[in-house]
C-alpha atoms as a PDB file:
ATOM      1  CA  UNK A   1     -82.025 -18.918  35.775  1.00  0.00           C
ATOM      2  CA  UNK A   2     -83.139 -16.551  33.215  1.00  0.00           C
ATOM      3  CA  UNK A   3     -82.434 -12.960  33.319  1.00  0.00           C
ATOM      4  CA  UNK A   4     -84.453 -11.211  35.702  1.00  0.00           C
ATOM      5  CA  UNK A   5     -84.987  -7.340  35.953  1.00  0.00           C
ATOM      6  CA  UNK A   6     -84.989  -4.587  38.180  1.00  0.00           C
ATOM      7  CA  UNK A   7     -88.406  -4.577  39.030  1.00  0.00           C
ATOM      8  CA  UNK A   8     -88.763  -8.791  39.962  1.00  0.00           C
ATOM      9  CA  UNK A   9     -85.557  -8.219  42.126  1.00  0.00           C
ATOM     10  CA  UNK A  10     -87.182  -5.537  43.692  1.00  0.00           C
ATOM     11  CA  UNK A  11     -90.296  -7.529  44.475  1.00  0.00           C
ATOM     12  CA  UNK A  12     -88.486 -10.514  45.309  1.00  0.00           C
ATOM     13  CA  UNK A  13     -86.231  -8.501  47.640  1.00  0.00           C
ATOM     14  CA  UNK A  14     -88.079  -5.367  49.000  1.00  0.00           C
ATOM     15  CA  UNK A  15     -87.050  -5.213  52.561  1.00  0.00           C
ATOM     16  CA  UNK A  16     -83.962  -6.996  52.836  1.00  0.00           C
ATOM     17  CA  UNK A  17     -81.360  -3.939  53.860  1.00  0.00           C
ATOM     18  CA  UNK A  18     -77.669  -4.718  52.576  1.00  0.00           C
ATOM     19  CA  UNK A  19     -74.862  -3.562  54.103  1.00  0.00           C
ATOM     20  CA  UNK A  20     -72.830  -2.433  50.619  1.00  0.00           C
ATOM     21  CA  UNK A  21     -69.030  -1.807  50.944  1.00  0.00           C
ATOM     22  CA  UNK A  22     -66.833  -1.621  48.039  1.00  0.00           C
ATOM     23  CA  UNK A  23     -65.577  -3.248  46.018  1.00  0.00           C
ATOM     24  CA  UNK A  24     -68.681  -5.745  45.646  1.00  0.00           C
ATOM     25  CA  UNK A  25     -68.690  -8.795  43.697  1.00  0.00           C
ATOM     26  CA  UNK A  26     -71.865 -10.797  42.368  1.00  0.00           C
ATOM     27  CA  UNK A  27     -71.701 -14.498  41.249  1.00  0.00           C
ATOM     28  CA  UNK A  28     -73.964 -15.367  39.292  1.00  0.00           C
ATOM     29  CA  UNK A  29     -75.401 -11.991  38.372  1.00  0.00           C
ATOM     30  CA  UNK A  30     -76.536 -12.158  35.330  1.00  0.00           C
ATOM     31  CA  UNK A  31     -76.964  -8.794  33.995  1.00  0.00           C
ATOM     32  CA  UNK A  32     -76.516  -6.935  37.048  1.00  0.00           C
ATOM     33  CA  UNK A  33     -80.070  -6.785  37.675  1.00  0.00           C
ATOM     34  CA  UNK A  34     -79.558  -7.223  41.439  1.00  0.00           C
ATOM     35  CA  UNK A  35     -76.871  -4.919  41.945  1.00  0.00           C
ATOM     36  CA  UNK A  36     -78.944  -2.122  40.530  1.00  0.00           C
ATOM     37  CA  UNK A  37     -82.020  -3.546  42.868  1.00  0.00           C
ATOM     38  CA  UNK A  38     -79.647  -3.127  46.335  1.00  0.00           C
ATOM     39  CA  UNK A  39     -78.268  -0.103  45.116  1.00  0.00           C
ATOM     40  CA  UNK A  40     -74.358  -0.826  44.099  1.00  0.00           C
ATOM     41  CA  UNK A  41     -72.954   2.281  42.504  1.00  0.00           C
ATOM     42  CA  UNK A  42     -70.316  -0.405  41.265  1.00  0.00           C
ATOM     43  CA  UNK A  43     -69.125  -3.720  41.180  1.00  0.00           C
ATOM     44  CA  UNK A  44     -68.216  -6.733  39.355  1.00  0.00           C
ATOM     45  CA  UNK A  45     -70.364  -9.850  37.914  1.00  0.00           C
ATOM     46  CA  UNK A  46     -69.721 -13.236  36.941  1.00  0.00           C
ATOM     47  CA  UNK A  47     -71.613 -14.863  34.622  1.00  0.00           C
ATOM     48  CA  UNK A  48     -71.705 -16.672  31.463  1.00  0.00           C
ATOM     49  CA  UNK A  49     -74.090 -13.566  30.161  1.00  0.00           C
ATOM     50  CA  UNK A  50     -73.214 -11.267  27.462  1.00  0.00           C
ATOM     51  CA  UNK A  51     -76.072  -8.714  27.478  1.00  0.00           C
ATOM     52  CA  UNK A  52     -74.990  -6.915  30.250  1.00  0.00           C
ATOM     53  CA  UNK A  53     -76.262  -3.300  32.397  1.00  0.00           C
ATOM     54  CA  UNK A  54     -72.615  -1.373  31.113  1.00  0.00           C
ATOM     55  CA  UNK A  55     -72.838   0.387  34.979  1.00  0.00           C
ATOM     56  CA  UNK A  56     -71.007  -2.805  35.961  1.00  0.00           C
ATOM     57  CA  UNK A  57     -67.844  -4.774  34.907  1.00  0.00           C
ATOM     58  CA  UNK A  58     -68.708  -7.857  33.818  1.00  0.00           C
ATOM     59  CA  UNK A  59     -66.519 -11.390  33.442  1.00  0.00           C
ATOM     60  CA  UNK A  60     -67.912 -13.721  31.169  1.00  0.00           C
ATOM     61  CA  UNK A  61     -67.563 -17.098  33.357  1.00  0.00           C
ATOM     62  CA  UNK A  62     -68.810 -20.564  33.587  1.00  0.00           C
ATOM     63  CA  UNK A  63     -69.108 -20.385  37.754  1.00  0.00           C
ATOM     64  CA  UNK A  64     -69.450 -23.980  37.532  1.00  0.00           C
ATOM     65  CA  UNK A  65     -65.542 -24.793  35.939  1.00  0.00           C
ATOM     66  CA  UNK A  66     -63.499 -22.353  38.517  1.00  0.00           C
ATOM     67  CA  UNK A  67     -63.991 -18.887  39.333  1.00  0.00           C
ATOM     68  CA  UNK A  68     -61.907 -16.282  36.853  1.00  0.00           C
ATOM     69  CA  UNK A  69     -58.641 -14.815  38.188  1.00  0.00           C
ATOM     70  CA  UNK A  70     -59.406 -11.691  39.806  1.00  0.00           C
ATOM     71  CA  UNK A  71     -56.792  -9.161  41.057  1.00  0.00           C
ATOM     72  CA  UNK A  72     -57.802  -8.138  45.136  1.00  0.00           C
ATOM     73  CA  UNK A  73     -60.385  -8.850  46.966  1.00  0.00           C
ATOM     74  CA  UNK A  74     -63.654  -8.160  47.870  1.00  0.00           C
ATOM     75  CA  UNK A  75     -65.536  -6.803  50.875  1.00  0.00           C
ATOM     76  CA  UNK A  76     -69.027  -8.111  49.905  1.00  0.00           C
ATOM     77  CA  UNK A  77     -69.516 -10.638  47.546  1.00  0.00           C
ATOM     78  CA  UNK A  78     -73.043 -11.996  46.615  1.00  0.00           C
ATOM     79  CA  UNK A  79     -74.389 -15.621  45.411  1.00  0.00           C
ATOM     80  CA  UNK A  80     -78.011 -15.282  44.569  1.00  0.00           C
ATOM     81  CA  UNK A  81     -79.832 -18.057  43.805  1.00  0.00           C
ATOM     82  CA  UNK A  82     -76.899 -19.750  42.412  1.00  0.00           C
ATOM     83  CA  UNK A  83     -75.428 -22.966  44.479  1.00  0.00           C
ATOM     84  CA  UNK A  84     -78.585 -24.656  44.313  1.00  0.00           C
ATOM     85  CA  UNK A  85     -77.897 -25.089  40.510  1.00  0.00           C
ATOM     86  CA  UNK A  86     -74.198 -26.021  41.157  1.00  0.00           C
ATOM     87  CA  UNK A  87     -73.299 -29.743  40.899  1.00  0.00           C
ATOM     88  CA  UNK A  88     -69.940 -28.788  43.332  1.00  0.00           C
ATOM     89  CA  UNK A  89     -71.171 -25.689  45.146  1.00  0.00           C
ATOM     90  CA  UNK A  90     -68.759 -25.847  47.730  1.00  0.00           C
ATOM     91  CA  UNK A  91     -66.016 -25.915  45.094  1.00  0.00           C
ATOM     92  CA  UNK A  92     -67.408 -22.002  44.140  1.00  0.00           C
ATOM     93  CA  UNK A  93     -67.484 -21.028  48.044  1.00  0.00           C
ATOM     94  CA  UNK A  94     -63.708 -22.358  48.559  1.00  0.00           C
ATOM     95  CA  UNK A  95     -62.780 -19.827  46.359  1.00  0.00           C
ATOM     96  CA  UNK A  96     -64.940 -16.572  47.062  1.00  0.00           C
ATOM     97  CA  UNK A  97     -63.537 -17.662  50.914  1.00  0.00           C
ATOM     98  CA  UNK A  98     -60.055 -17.070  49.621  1.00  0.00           C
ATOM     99  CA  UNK A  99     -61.332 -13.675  47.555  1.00  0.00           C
ATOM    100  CA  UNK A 100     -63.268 -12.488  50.612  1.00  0.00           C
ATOM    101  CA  UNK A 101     -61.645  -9.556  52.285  1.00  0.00           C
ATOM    102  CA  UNK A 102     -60.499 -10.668  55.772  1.00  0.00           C
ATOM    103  CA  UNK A 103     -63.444  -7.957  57.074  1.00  0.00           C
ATOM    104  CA  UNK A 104     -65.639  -8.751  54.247  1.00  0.00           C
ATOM    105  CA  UNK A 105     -69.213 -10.094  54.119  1.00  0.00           C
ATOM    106  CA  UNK A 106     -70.898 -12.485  51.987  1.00  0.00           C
ATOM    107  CA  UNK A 107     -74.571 -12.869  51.283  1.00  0.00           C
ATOM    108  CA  UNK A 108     -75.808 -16.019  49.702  1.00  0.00           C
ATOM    109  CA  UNK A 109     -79.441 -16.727  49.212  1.00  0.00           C
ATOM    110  CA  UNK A 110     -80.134 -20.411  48.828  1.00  0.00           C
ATOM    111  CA  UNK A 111     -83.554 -22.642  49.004  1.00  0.00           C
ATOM    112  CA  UNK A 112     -83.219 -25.467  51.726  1.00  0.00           C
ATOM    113  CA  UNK A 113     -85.596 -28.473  52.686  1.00  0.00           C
ATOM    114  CA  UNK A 114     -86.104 -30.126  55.938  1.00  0.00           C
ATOM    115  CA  UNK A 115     -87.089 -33.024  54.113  1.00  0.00           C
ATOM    116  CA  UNK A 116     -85.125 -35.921  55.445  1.00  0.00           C
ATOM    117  CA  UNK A 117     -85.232 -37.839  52.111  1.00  0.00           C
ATOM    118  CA  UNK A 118     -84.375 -36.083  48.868  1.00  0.00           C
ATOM    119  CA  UNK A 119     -86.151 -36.421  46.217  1.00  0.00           C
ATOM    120  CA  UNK A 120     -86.340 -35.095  42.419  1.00  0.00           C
ATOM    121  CA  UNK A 121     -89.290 -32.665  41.450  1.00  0.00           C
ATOM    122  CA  UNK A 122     -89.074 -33.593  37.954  1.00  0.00           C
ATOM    123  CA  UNK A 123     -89.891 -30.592  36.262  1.00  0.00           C
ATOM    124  CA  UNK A 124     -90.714 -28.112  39.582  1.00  0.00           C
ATOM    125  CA  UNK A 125     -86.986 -29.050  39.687  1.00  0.00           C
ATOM    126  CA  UNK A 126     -85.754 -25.501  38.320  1.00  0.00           C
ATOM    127  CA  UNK A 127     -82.401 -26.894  37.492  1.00  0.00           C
ATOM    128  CA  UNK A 128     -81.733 -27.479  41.416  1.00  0.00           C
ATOM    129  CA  UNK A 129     -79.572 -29.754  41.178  1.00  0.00           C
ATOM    130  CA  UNK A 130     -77.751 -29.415  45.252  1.00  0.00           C
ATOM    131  CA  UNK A 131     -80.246 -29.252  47.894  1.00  0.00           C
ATOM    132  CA  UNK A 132     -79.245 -28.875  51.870  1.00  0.00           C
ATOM    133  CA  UNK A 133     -80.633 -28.799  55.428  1.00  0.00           C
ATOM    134  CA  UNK A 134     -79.898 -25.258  57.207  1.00  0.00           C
ATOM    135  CA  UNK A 135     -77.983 -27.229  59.024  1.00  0.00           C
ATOM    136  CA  UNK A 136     -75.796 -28.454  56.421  1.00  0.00           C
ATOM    137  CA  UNK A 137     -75.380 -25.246  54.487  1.00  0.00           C
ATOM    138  CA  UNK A 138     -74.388 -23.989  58.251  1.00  0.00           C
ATOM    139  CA  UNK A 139     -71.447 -26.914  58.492  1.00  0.00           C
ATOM    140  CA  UNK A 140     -69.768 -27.153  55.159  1.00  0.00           C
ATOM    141  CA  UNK A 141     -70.134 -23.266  55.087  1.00  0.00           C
ATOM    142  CA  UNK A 142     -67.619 -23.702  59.217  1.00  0.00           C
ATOM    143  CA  UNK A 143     -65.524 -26.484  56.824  1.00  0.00           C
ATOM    144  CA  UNK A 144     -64.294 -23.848  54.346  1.00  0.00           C
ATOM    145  CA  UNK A 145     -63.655 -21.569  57.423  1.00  0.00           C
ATOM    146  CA  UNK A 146     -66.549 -18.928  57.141  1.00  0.00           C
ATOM    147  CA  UNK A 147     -68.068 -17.664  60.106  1.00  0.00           C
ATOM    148  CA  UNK A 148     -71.942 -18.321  60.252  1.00  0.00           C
ATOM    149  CA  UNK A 149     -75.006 -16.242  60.435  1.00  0.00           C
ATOM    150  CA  UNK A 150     -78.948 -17.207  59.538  1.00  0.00           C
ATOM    151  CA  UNK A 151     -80.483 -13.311  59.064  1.00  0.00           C
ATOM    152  CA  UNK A 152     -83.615 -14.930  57.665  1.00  0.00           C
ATOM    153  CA  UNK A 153     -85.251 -18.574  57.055  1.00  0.00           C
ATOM    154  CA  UNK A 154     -89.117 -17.927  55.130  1.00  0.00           C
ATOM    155  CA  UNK A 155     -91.332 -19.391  52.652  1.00  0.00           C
ATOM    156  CA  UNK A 156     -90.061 -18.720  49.138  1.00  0.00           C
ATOM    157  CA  UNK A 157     -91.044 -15.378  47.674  1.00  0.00           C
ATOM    158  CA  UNK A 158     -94.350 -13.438  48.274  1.00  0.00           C
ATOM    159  CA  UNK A 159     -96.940 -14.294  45.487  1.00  0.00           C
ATOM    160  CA  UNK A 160     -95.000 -17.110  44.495  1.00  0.00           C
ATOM    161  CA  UNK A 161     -96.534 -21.306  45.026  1.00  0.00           C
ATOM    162  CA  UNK A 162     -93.178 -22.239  44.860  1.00  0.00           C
ATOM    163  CA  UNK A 163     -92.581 -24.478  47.987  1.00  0.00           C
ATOM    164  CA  UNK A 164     -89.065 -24.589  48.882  1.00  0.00           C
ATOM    165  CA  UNK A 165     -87.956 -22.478  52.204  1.00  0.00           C
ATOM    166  CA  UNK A 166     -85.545 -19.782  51.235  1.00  0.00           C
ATOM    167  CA  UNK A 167     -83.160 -18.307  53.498  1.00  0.00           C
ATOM    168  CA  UNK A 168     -80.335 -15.321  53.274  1.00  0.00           C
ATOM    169  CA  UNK A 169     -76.993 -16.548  55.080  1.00  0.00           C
ATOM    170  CA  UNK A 170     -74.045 -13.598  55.856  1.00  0.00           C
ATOM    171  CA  UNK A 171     -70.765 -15.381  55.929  1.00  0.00           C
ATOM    172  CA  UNK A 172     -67.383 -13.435  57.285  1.00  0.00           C
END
């Protein structure tokens, strides 16, 4: 995914009401971009980008090799738009269950298809390369251990033509 700003996140994301406690972790998260959008005073991001917003610490990572060793853990952790383009994405949620605080919440926002046949898009692919049912997300999400909980299924983003259902899934 390229790196997105303040503004798209905001557009992409006005509404959606995060419950922020500290310390926060994004996956993923480019920049920071979406940290600043939610409103994180701090927090850490993961990602194999090196022009960074200096407001947050960052940990230059390939995500899809094994997360970085990171001292504590963390009571919210977000993966934005990031398993989809994970060949082993359960792999990366194995470990952010074991660096989830025990109280902790996680937030991942992930396309899914209620197509019963998958199928490659060719170049509408985006560099999906996992695609799931709710259902399955829902059941190898219980098989790591997290608890479960759908806040919002919806057409991909306002103003967008892009077809594939998004949803936002809080595991504990």
């Amino acid at each position: 995914m390229a790196n997105m700003n303040k503004e798209i996140y905001a557009q992409r994301y006005e509404g959606y009401k995060f419950e922020l406690k500290y310390p926060i972790l994004d996956i993923g998260g480019e920049d920071g971009s979406f940290l600043e959008c939610v409103g994180a005073t701090s927090g850490t991001v993961i990602d194999m980008v090196d022009d960074v917003n200096k407001k947050y610490n960052h940990i230059v990572a390939d995500i899809s090799k094994k997360l970085p060793i990171i001292k504590g853990e963390f009571k919210t952790i977000f993966v934005t738009e990031v398993l989809e383009h994970l060949k082993n994405p359960l792999y990366v949620m194995a470990q952010v269950f074991d660096i989830l605080e025990d109280n902790g919440k996680c937030f991942i926002s992930i396309p899914y298809t209620d197509f019963s046949k998958r199928f490659s898009l060719g170049e509408w692919d985006n560099g999906h390369v996992s695609r799931w049912k709710i259902k399955e997300i829902e059941d190898q999400m219980k098989k790591i251990g997290f608890k479960i909980k759908v806040i919002q299924t919806r057409r991909r983003f306002k103003g967008l033509a892009f077809w594939l259902p998004h949803c936002w899934i809080v595991l504990e």
